[in-house]
N, C-alpha and C. Protein backbone atom coordinates (compact mmCIF):
# COMPACT_ATOMS: atom_id res chain seq x y z
N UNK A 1 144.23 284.06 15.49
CA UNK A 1 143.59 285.34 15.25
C UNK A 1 144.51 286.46 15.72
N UNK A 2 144.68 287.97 14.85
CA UNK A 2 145.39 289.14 15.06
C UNK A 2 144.18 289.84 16.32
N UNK A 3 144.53 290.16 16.99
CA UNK A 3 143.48 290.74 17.97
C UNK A 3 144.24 292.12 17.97
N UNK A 4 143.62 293.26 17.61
CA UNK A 4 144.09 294.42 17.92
C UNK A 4 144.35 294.85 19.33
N UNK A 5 146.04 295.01 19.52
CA UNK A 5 146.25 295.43 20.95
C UNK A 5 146.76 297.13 21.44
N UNK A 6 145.57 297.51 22.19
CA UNK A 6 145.30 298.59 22.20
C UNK A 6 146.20 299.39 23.53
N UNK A 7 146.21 300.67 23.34
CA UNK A 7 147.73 301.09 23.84
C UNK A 7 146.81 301.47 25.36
N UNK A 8 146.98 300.69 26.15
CA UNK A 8 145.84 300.59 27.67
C UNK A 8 146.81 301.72 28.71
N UNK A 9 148.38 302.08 28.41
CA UNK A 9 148.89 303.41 29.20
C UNK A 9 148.01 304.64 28.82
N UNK A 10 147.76 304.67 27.43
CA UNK A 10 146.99 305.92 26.89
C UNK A 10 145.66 305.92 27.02
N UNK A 11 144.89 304.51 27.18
CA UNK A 11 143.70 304.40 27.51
C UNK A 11 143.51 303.21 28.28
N UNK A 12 143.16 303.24 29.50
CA UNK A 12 142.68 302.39 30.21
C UNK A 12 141.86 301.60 30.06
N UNK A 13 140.98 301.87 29.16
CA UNK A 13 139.40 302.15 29.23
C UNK A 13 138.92 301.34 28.27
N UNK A 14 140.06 301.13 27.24
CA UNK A 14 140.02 300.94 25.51
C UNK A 14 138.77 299.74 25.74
N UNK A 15 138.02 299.58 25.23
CA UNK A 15 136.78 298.67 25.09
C UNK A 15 137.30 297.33 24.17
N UNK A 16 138.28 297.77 23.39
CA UNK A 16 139.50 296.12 23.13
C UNK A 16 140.18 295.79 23.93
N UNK A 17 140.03 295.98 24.80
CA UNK A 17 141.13 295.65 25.99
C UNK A 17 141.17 293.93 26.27
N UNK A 18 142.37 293.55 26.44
CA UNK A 18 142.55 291.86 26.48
C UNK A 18 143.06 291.96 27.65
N UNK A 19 142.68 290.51 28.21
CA UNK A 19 143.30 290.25 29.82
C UNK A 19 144.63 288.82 29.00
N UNK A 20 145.72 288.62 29.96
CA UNK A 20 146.47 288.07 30.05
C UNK A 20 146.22 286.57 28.81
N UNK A 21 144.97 286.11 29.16
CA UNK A 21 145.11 284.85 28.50
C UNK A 21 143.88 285.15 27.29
N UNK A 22 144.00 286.62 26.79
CA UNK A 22 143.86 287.14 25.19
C UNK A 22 141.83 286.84 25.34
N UNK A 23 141.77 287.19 26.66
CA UNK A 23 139.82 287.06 26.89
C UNK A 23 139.46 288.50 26.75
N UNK A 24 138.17 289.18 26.10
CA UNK A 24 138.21 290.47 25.94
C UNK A 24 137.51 290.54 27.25
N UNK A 25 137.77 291.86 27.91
CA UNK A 25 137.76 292.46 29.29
C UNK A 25 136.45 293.22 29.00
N UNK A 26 136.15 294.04 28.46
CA UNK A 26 135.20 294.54 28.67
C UNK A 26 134.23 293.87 27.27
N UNK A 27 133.58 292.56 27.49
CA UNK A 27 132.39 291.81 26.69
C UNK A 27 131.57 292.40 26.50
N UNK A 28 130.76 292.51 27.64
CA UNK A 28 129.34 293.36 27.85
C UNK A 28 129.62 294.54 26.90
N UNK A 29 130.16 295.06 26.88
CA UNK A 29 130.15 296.19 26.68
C UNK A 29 129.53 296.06 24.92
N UNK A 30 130.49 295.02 24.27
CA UNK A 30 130.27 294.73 22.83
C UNK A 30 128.86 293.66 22.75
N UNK A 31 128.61 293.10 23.84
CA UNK A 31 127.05 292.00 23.76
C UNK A 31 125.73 292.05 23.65
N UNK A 32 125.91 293.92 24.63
CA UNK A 32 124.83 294.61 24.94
C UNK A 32 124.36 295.52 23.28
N UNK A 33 125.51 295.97 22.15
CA UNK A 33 125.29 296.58 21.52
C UNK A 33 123.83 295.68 20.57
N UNK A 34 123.59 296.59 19.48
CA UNK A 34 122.13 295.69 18.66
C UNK A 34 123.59 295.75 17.61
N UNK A 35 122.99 295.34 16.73
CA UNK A 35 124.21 294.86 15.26
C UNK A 35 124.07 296.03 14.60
N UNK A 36 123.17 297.16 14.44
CA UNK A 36 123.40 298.79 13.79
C UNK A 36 124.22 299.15 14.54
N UNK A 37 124.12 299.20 15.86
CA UNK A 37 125.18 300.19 16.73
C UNK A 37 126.61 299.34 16.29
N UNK A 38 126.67 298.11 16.41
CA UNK A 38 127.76 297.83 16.34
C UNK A 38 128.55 297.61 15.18
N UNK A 39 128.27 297.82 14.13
CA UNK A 39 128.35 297.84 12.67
C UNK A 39 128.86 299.65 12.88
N UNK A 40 128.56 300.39 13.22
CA UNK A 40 128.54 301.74 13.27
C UNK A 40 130.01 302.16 14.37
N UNK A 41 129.94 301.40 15.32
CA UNK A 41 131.04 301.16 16.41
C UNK A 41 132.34 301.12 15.75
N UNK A 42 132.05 299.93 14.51
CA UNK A 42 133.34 299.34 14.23
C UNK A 42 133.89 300.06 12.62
N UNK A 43 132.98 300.93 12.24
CA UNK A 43 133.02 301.47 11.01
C UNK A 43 133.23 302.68 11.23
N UNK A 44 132.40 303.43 12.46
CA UNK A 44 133.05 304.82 11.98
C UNK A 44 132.98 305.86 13.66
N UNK A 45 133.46 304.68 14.51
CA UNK A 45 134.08 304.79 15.76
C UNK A 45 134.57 304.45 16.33
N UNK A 46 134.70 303.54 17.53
CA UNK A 46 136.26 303.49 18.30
C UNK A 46 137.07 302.21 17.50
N UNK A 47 136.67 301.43 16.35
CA UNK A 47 137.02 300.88 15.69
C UNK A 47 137.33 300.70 14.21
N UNK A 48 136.81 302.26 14.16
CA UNK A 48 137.61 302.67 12.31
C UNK A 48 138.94 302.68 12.13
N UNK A 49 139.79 302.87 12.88
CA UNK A 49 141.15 302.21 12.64
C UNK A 49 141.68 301.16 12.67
N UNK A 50 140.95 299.88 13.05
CA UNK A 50 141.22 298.51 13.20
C UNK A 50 141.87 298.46 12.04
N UNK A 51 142.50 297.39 11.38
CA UNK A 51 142.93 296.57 10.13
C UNK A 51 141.06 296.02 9.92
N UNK A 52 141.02 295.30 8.49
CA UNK A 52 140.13 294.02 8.42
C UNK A 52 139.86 293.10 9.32
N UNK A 53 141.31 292.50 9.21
CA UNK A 53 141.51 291.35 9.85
C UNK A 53 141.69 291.60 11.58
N UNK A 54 141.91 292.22 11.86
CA UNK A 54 141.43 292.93 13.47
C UNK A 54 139.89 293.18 13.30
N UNK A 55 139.02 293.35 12.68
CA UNK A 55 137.85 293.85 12.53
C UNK A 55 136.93 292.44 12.67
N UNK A 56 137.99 291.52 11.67
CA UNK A 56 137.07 290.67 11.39
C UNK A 56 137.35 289.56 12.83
N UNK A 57 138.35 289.53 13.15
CA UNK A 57 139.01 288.57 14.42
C UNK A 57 138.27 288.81 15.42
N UNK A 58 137.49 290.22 15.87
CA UNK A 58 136.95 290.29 16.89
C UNK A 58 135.51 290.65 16.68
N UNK A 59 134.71 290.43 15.83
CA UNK A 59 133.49 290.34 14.89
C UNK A 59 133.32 288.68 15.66
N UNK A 60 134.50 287.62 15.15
CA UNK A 60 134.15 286.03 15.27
C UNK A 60 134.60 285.93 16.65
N UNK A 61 135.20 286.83 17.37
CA UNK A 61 135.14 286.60 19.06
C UNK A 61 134.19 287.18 19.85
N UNK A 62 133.45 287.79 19.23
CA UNK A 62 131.81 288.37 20.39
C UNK A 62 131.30 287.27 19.56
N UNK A 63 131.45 286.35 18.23
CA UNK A 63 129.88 286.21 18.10
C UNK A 63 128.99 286.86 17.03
N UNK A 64 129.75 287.28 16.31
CA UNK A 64 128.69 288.90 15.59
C UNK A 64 129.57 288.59 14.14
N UNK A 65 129.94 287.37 13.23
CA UNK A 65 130.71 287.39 12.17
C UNK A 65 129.56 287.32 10.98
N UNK A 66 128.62 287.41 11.39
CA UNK A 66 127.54 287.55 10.13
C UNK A 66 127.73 289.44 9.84
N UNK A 67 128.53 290.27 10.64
CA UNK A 67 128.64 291.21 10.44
C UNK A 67 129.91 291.66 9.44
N UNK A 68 130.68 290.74 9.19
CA UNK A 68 132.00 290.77 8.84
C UNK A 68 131.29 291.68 7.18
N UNK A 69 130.78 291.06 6.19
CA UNK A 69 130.15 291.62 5.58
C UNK A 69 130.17 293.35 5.44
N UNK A 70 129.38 293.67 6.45
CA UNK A 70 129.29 295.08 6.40
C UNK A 70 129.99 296.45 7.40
N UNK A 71 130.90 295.14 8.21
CA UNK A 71 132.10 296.24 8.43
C UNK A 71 133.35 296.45 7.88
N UNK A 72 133.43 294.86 7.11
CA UNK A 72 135.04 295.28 6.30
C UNK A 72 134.74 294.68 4.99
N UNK A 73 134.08 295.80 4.78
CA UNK A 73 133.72 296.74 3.29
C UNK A 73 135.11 296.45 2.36
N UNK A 74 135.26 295.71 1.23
CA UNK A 74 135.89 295.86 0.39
C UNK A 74 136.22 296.56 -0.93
N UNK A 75 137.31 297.37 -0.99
CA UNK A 75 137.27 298.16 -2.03
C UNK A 75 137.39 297.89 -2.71
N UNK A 76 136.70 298.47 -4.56
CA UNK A 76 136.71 298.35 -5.44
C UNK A 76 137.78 298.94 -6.39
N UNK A 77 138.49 298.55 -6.89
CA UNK A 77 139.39 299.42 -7.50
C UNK A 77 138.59 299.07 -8.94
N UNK A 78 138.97 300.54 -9.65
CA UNK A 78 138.96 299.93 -11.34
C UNK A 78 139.99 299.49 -11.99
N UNK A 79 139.78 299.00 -13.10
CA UNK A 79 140.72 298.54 -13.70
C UNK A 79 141.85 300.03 -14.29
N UNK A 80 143.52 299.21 -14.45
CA UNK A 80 144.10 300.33 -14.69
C UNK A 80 144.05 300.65 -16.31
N UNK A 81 144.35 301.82 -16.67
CA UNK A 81 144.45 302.16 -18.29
C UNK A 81 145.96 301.55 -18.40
N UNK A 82 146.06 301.37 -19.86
CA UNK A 82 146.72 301.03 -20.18
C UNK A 82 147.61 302.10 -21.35
């Protein structure tokens, strides 16, 4: 799994924060959320810049991958003219 690694000089605090052997540091923090807040967290707050696959990697590390669905929203393109 890509685990988004978050710049912890600029933020201490970062709520992705990984300890040494890649365990997320602040859990609670993501365990306590209900699945709206956290769908909302990861879509259009401290985790709207993730990649997908950062989105989705740490979706299946809390536990919460029935969410994958409705946070990494896939775009539709149309077809091109020709």
């Amino acid at each position: 799994m890509s685990f988004y690694k978050p710049d912890l000089g600029a933020n201490p605090d970062d709520p992705f924060a990984r300890d040494v052997d890649g365990k997320l540091v602040r859990r609670s923090y993501w365990l306590d959320m209900s699945d709206r807040s956290l769908v909302l967290a990861m879509t259009a707050g401290v985790g709207h810049a993730l990649t997908a696959s950062e989105k989705r990697a740490h979706l299946d590390d809390i536990g919460r991958s029935h969410l994958v669905d409705q946070v990494c929203t896939q775009e539709i393109l149309p077809p091109e003219e020709n």
